[in-house]
N, C-alpha and C. Protein backbone atom coordinates (compact mmCIF):
# COMPACT_ATOMS: atom_id res chain seq x y z
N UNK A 1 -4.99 11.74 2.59
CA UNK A 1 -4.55 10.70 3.48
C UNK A 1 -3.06 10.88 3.71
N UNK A 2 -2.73 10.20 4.84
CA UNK A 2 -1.35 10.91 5.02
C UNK A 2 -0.23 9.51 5.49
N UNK A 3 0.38 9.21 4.58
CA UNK A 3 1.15 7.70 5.21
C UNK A 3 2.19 7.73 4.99
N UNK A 4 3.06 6.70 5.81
CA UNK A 4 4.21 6.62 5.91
C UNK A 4 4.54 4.95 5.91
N UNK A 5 5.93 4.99 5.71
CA UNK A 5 6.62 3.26 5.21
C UNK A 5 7.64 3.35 5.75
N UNK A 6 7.90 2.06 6.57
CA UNK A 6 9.46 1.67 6.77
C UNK A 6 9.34 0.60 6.97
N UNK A 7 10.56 0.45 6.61
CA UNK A 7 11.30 -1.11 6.22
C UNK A 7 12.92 -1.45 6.40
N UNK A 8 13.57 -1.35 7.25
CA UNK A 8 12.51 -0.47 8.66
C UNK A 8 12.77 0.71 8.67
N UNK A 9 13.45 1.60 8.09
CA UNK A 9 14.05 2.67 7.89
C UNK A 9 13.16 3.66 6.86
N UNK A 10 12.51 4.93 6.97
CA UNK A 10 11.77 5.50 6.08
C UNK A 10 11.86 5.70 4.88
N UNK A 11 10.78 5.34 4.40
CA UNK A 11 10.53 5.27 2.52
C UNK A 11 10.07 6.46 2.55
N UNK A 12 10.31 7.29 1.23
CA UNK A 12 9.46 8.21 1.03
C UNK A 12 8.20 8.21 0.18
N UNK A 13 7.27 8.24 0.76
CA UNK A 13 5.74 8.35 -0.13
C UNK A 13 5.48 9.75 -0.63
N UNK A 14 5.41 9.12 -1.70
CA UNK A 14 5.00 10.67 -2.72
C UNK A 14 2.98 10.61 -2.87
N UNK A 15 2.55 9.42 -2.49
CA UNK A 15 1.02 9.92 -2.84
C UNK A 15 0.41 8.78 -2.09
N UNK A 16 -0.15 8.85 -1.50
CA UNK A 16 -1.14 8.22 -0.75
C UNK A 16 -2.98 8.61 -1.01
N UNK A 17 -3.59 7.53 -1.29
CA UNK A 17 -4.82 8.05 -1.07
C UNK A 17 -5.89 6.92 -0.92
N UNK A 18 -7.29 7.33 -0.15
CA UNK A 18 -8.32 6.68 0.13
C UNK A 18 -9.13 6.96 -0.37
N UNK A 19 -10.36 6.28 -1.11
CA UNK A 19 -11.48 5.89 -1.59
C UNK A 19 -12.33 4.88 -1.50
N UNK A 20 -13.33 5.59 -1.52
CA UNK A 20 -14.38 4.57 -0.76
C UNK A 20 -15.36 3.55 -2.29
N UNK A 21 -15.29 2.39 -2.74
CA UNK A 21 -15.79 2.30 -3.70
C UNK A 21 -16.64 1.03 -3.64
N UNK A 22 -18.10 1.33 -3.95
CA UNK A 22 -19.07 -0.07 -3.74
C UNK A 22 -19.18 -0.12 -2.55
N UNK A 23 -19.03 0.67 -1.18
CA UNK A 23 -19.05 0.55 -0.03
C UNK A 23 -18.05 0.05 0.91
N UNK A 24 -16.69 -0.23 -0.35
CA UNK A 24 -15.39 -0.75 -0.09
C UNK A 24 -14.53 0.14 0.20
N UNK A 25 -13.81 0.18 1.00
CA UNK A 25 -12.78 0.88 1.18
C UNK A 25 -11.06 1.31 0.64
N UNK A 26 -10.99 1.73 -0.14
CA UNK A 26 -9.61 1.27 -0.60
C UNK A 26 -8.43 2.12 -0.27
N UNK A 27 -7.13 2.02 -0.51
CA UNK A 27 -6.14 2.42 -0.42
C UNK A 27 -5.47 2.31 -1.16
N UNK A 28 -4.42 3.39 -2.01
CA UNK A 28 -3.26 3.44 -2.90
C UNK A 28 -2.12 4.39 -2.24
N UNK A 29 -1.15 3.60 -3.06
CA UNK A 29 0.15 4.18 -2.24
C UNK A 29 1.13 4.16 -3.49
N UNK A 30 2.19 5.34 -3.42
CA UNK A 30 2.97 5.15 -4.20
C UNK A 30 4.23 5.94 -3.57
N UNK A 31 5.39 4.62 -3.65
CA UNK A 31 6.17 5.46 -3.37
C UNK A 31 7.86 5.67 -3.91
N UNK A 32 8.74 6.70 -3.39
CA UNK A 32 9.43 7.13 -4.40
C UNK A 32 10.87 7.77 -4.23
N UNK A 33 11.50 6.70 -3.45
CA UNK A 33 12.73 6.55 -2.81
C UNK A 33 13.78 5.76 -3.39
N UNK A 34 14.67 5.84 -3.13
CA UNK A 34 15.97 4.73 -3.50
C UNK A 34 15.39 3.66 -3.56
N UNK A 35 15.71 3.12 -5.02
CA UNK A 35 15.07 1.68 -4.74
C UNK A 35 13.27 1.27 -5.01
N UNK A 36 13.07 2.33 -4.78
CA UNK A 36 11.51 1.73 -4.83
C UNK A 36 10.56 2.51 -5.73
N UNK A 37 11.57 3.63 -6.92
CA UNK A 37 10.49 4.54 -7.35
C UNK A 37 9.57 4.14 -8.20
N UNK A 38 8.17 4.63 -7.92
CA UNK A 38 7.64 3.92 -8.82
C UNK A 38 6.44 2.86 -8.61
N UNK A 39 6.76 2.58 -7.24
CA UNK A 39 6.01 1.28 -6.46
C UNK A 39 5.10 1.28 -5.99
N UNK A 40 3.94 0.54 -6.29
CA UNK A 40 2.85 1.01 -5.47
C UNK A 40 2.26 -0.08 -5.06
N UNK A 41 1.21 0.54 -3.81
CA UNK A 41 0.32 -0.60 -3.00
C UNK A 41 -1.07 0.03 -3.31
N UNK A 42 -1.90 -1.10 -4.18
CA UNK A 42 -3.50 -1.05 -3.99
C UNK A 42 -3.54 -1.92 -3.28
N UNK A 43 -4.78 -1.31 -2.23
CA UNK A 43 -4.91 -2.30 -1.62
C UNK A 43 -6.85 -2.04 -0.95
N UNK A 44 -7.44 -3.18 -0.50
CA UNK A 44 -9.14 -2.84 -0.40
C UNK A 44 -9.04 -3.59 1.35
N UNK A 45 -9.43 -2.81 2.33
CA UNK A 45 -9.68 -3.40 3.80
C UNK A 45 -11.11 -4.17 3.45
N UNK A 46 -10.50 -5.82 4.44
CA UNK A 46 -11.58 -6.46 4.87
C UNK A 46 -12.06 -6.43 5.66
N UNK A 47 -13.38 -5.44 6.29
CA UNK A 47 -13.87 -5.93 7.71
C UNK A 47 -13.57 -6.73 8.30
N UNK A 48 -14.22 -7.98 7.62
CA UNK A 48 -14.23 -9.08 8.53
C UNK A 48 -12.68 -9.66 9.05
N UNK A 49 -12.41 -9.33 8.24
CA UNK A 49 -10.46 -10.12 9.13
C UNK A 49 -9.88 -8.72 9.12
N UNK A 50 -10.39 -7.51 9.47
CA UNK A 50 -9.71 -6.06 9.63
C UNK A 50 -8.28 -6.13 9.52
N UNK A 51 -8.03 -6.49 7.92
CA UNK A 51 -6.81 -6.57 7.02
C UNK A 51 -6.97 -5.94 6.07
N UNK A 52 -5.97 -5.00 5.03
CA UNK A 52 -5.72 -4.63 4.28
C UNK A 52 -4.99 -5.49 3.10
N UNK A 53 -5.84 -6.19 2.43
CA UNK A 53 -5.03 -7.11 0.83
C UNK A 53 -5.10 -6.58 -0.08
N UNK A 54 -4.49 -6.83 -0.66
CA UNK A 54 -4.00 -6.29 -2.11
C UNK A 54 -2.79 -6.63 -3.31
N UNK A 55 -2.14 -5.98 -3.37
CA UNK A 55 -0.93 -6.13 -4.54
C UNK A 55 -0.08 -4.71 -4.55
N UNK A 56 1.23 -5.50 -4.31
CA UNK A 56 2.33 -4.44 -4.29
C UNK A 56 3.11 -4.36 -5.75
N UNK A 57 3.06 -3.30 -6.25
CA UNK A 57 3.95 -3.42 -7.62
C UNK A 57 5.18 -3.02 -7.42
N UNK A 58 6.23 -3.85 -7.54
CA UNK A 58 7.48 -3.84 -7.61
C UNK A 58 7.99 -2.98 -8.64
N UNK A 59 8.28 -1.64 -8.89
CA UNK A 59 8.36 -1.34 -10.09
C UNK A 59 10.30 -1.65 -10.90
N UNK A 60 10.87 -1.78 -10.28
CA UNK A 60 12.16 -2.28 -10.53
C UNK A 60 12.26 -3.39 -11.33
N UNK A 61 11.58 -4.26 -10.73
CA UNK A 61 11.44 -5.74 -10.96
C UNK A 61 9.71 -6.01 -12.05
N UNK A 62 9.82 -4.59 -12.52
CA UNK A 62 7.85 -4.89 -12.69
C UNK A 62 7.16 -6.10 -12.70
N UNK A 63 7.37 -6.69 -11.15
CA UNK A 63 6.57 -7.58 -10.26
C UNK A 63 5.59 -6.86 -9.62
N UNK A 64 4.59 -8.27 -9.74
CA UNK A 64 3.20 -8.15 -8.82
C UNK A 64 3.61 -9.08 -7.25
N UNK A 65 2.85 -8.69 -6.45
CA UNK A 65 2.99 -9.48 -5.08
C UNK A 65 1.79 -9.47 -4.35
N UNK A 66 1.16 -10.44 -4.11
CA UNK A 66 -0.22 -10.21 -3.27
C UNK A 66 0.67 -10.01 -2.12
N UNK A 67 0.02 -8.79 -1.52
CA UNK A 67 0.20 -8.72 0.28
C UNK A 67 -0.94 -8.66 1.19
N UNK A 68 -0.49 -8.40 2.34
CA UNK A 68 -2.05 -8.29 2.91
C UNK A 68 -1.04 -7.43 4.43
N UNK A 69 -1.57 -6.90 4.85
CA UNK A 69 -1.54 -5.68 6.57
C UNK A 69 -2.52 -5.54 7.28
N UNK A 70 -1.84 -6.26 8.84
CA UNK A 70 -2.39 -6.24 9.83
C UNK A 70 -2.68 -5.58 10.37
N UNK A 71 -3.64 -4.82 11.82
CA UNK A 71 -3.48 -3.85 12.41
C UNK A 71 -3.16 -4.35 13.82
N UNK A 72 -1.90 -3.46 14.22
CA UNK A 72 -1.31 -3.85 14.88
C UNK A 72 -2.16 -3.16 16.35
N UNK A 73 -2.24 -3.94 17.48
CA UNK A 73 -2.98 -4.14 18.46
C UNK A 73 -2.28 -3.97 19.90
């Protein structure tokens, strides 16, 4: 899988990947820039509200954060 982050300015992602599990879809992200090494997004798409939720780990702060991503239209 191949992804990219900004905020707004580019993060660098060192690993991205998709798996499909229970018929669920998921996504992990980790990435590994100034500031953010270390950090990652699991995250599982909902069909039905075609959103991506999950939890961002802050690794600086080793905080949790529910998030959730839209698709932009």
């Amino acid at each position: 899988m191949e992804a990219g982050y900004f905020n707004p300015r580019p993060i660098n992602v060192s690993k991205a990947q998709a798996s499909k599990e229970g018929g669920k879809i998921k996504v992990f992200v980790e990435l590994s820039d100034v500031g953010y090494p270390g950090s990652t997004y699991t995250l599982t798409h909902d069909p039905k509200e075609d959103v991506l939720r999950g939890v961002y780990f802050q690794a600086a702060m080793k905080q949790n954060f529910d998030v959730y991503f839209t698709r932009m239209k």
